[in-house]
N, C-alpha and C. Protein backbone atom coordinates (compact mmCIF):
# COMPACT_ATOMS: atom_id res chain seq x y z
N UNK A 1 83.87 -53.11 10.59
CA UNK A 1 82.47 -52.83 10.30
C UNK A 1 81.82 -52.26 11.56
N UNK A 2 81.12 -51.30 11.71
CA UNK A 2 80.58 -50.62 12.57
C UNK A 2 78.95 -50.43 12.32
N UNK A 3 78.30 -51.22 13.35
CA UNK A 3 76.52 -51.16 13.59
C UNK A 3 76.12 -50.09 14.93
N UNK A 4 75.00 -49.25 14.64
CA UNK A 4 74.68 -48.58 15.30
C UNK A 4 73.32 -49.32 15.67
N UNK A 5 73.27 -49.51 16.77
CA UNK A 5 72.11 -50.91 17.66
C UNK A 5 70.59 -49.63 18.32
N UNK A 6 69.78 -49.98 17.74
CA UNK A 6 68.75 -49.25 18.36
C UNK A 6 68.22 -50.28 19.63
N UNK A 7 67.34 -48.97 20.63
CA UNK A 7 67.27 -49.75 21.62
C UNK A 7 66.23 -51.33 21.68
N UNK A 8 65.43 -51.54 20.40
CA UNK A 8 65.06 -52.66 20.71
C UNK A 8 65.72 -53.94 20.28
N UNK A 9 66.95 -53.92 19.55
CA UNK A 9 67.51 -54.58 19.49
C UNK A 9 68.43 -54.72 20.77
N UNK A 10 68.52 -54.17 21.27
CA UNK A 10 69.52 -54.16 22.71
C UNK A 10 68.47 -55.17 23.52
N UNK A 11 67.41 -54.36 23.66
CA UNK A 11 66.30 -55.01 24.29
C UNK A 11 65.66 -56.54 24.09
N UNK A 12 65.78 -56.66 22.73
CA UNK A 12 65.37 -58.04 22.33
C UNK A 12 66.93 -58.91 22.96
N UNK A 13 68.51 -58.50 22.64
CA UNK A 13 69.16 -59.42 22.86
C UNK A 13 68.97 -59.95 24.22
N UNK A 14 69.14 -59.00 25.26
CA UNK A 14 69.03 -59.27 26.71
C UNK A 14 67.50 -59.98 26.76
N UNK A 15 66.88 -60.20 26.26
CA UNK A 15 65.85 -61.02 26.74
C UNK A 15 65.85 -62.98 25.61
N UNK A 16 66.49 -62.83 25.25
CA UNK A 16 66.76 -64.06 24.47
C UNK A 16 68.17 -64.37 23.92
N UNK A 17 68.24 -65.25 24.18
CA UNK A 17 69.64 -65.86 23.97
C UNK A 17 69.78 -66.35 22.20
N UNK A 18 68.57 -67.03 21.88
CA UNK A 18 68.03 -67.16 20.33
C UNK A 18 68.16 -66.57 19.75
N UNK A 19 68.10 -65.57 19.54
CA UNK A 19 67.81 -64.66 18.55
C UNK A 19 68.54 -63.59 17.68
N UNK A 20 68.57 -63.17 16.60
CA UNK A 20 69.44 -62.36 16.15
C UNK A 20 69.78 -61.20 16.27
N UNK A 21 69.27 -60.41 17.12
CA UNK A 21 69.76 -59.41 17.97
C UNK A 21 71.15 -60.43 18.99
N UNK A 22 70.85 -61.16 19.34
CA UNK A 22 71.65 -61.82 20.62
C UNK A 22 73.08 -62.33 19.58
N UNK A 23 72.40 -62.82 18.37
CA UNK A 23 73.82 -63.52 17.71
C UNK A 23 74.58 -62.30 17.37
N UNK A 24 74.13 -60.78 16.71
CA UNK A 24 75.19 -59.71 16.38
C UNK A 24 76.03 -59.76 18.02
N UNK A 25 75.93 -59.64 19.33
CA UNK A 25 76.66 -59.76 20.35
C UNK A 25 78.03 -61.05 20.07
N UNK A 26 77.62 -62.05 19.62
CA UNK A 26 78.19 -63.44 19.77
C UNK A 26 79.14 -62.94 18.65
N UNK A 27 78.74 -62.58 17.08
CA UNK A 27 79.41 -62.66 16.03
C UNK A 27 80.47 -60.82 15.95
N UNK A 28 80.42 -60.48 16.98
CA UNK A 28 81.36 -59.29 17.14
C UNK A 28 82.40 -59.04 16.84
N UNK A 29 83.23 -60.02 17.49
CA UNK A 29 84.51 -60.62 17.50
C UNK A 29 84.97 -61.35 16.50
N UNK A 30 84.10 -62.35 15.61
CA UNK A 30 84.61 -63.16 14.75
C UNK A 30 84.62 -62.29 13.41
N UNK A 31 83.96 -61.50 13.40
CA UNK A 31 83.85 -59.96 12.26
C UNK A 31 84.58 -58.92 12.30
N UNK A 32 84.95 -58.45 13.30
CA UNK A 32 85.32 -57.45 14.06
C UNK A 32 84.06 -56.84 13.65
N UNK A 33 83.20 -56.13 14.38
CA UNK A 33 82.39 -55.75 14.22
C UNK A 33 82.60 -54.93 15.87
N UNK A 34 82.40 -53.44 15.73
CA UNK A 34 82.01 -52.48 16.48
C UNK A 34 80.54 -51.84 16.80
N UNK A 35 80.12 -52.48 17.91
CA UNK A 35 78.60 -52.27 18.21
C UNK A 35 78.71 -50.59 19.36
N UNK A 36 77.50 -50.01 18.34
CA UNK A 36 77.71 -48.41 18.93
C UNK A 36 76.26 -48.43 19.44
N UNK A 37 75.77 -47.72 20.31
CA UNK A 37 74.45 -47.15 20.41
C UNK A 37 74.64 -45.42 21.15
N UNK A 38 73.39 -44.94 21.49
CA UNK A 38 73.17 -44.20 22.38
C UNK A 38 72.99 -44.19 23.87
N UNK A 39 73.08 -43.16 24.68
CA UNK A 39 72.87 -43.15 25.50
C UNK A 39 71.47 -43.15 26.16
N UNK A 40 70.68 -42.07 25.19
CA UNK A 40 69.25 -42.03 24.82
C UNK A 40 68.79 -44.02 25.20
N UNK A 41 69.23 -44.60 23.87
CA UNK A 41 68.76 -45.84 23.68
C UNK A 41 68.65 -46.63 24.46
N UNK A 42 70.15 -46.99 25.54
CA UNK A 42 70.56 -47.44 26.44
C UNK A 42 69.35 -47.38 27.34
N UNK A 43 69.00 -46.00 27.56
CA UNK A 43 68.04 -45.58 28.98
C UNK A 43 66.54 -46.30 28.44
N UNK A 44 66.44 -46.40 27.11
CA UNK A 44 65.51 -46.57 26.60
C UNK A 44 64.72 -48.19 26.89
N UNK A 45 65.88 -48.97 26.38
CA UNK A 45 65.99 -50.18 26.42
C UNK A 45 65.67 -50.67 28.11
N UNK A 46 66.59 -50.37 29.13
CA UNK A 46 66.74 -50.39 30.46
C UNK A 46 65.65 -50.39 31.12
N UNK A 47 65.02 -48.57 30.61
CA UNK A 47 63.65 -48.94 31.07
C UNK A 47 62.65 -49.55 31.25
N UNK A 48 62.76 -50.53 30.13
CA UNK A 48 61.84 -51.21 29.03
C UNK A 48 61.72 -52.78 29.66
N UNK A 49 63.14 -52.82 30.28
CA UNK A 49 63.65 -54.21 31.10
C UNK A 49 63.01 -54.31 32.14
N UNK A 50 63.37 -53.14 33.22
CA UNK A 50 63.12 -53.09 34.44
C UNK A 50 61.55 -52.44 34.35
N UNK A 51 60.62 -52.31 33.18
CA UNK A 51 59.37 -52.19 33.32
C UNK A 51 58.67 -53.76 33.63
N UNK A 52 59.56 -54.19 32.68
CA UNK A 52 58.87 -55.39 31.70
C UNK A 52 59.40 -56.97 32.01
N UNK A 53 60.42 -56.76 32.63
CA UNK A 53 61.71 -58.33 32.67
C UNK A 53 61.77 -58.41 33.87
N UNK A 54 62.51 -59.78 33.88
CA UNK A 54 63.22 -59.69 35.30
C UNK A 54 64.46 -59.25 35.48
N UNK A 55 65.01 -59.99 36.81
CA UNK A 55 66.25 -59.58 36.96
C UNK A 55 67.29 -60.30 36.23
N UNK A 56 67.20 -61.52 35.95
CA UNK A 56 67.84 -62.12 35.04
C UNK A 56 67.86 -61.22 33.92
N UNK A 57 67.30 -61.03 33.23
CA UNK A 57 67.05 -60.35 32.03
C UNK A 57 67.35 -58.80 31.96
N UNK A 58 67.67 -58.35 33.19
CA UNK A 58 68.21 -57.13 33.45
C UNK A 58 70.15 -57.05 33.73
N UNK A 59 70.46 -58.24 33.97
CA UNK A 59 71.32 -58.63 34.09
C UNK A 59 72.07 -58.88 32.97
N UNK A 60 71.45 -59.64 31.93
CA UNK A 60 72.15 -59.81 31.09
C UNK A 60 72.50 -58.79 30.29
N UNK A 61 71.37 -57.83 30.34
CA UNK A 61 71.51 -56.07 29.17
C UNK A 61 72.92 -55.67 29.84
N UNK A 62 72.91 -55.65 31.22
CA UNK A 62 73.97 -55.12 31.87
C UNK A 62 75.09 -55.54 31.07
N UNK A 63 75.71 -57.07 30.91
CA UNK A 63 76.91 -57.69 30.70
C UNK A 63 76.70 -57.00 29.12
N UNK A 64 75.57 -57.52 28.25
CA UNK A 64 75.70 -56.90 27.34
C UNK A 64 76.38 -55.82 26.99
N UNK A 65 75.58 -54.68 27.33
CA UNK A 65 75.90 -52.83 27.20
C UNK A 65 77.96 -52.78 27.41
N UNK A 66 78.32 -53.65 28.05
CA UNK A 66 79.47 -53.64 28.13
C UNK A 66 80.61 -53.43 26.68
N UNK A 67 79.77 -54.48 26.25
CA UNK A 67 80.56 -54.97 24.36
C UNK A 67 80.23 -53.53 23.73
N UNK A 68 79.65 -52.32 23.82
CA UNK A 68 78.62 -50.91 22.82
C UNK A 68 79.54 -50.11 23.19
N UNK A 69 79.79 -49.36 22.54
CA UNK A 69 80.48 -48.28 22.56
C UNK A 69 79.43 -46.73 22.94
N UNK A 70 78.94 -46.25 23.24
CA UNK A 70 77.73 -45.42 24.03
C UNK A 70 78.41 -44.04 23.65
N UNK A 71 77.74 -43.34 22.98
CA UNK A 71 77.61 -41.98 22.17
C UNK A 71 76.43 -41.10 22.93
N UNK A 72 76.74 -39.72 22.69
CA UNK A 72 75.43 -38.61 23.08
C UNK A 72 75.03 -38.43 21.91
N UNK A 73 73.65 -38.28 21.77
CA UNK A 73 73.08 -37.52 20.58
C UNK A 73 72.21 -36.65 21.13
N UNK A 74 72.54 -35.33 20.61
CA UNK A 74 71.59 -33.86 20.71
C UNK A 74 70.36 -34.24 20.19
N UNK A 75 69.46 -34.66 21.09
CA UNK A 75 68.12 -34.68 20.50
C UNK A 75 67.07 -34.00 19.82
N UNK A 76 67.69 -32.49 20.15
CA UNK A 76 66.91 -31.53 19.29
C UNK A 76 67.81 -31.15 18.66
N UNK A 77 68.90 -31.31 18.05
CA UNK A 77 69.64 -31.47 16.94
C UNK A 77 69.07 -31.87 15.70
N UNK A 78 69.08 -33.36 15.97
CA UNK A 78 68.54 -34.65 15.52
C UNK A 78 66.82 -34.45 15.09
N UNK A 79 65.86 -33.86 15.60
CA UNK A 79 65.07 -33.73 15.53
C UNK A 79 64.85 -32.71 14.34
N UNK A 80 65.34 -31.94 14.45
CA UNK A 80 65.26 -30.96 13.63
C UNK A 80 65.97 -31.27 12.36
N UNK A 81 67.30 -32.12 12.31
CA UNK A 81 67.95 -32.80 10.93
C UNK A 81 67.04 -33.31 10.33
N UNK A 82 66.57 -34.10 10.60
CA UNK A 82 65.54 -35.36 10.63
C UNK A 82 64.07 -34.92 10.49
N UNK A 83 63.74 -33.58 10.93
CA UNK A 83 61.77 -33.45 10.88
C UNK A 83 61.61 -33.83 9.97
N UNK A 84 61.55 -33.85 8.78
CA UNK A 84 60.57 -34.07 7.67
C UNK A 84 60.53 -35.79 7.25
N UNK A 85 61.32 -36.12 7.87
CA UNK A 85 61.97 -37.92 7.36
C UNK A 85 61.24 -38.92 7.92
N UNK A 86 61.81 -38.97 9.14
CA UNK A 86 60.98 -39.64 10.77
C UNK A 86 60.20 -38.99 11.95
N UNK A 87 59.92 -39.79 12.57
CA UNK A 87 59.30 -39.12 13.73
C UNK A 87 60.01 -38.79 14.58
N UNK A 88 59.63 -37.89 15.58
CA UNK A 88 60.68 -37.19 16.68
C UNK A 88 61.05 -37.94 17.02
N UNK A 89 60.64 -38.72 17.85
CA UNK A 89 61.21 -39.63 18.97
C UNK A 89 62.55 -41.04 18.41
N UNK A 90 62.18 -40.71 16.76
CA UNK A 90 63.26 -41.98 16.19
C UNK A 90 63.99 -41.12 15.57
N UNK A 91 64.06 -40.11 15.32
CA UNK A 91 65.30 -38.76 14.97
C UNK A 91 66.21 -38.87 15.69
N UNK A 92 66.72 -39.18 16.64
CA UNK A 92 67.79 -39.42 17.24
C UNK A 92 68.74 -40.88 16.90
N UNK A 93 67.70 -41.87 16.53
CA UNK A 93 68.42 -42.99 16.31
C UNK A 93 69.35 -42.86 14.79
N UNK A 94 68.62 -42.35 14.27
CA UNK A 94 69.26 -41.80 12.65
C UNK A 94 70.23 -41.11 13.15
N UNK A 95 70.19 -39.42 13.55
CA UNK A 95 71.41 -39.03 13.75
C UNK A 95 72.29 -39.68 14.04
N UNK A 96 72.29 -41.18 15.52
CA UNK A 96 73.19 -41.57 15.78
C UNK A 96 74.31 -42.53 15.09
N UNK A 97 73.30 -42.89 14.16
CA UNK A 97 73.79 -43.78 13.14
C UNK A 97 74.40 -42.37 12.41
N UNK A 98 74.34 -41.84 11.39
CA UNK A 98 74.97 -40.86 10.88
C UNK A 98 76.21 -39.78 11.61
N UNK A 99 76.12 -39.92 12.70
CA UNK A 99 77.21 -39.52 13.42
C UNK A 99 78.25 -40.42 13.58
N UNK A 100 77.88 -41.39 14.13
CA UNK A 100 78.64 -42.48 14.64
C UNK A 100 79.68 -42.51 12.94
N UNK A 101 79.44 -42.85 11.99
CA UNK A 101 79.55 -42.92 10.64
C UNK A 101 79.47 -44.37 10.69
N UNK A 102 78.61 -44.82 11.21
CA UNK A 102 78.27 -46.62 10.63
C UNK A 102 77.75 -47.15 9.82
N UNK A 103 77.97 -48.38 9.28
CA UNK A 103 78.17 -49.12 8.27
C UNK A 103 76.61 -49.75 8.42
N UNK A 104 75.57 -50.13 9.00
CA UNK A 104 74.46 -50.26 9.18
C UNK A 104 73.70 -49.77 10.68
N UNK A 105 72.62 -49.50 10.17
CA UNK A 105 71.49 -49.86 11.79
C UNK A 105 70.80 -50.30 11.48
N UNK A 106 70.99 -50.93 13.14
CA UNK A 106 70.42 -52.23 12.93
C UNK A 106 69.20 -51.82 13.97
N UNK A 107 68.09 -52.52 13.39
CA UNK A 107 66.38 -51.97 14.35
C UNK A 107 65.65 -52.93 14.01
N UNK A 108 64.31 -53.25 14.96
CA UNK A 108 63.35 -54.10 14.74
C UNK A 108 62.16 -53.23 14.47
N UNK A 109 62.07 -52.12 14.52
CA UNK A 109 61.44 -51.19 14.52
C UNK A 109 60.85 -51.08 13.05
N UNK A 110 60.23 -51.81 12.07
CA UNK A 110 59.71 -52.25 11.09
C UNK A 110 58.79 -50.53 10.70
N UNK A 111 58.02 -50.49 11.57
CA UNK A 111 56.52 -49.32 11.35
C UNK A 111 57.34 -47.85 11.36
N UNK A 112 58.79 -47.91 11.84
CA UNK A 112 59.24 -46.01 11.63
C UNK A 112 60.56 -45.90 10.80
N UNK A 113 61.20 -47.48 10.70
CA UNK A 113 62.35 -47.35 9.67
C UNK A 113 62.36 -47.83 8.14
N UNK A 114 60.93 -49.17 8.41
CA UNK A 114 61.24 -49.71 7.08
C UNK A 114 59.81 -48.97 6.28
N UNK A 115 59.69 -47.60 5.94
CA UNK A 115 58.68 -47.48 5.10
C UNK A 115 59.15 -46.43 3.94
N UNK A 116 58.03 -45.77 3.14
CA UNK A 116 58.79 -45.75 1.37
C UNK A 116 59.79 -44.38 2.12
N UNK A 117 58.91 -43.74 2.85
CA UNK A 117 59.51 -42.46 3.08
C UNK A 117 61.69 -42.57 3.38
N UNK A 118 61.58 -43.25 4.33
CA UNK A 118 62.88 -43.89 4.51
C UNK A 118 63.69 -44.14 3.69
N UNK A 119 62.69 -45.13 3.51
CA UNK A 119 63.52 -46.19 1.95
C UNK A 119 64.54 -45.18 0.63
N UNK A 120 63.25 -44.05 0.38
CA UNK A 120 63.84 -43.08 -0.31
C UNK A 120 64.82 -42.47 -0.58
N UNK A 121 65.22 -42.06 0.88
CA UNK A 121 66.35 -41.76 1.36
C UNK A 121 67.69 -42.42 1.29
N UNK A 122 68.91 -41.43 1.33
CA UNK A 122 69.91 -42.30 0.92
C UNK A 122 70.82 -41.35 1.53
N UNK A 123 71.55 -42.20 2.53
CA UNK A 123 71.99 -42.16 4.09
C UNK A 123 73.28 -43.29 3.53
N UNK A 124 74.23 -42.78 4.60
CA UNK A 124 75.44 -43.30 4.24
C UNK A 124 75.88 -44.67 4.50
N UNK A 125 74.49 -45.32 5.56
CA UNK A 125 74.61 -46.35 6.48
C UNK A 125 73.42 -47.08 5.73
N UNK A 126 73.53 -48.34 5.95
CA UNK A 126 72.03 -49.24 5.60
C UNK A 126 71.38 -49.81 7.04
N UNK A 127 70.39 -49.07 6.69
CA UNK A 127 69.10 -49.46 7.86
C UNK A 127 68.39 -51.20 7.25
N UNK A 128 68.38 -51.61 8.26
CA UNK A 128 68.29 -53.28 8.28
C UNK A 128 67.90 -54.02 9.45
N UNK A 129 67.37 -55.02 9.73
CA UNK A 129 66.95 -55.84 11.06
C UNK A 129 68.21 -56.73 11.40
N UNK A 130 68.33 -57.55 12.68
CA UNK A 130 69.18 -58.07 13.04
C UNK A 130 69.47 -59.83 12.08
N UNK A 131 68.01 -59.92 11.72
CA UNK A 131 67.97 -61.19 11.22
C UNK A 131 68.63 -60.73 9.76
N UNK A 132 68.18 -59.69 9.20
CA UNK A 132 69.22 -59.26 7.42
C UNK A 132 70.07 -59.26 7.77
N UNK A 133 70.86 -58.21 8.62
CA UNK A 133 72.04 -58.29 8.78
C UNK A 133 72.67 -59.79 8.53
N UNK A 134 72.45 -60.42 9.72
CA UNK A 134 72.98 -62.08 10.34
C UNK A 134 73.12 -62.65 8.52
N UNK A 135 72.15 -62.74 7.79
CA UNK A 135 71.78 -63.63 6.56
C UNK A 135 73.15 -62.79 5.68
N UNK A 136 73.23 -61.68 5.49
CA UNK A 136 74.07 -61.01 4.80
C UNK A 136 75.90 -61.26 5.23
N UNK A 137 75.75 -61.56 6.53
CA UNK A 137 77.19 -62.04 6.97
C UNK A 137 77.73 -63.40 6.45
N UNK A 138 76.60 -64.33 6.01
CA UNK A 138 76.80 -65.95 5.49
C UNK A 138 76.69 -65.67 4.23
């Protein structure tokens, strides 16, 4: 099974150990489960740490990012696949999921993935939060 991890789920795991962003890290292995992101995302997330976290918490993204498998996505590729769907700046996370050819993405990102426009759509991957996912594995 293969998840394509947007960056606030990266972001939420490294800052909580609780939580279901943090358990897809834990339950990897017992699934086999292949965690992909971007490179884009990566920088995204990082930034977001070292704006916002400490070093602990910068630390842990680190050990994290280790377990992801890290892809390029052409952002004006992606942008342009994608104009009419999402917004620029989340056009890349789609492509990457659709490139990657994964089995979900996974996002907390509620206000640019989960609305009708999206929903509509029918993409080879299922867009989902970390906590659906988790509930769907039991």
């Amino acid at each position: 099974m293969k998840l394509f991890l947007d960056a606030n789920v990266i972001y939420s795991a490294s800052r909580s150990e609780k939580g279901a962003s943090f358990a897809i890290f834990q339950l990897k292995n017992k699934f086999k489960i292949e965690l992909i992101s971007s490179k884009l995302a990566l920088i995204e997330a990082e930034r977001n740490i070292v704006e916002k976290e400490t070093s602990l918490i910068l630390s842990r993204f680190y050990y994290l990012i280790k377990e992801i498998k890290i892809i390029s996505v052409e952002s004006v590729k992606a942008k342009i696949f994608y104009k009419n769907i999402i917004e620029e700046k989340d056009a890349p996370i789609l492509y990457g999921a659709k490139q990657s050819q994964v089995d979900f993405l996974i996002t907390l990102d509620r206000k640019h993935f989960f609305i009708k426009k999206i929903r509509g759509e029918k993409f080879a991957f299922t867009i989902t939060t970390p906590g659906e996912f988790i509930m769907e594995l039991k």
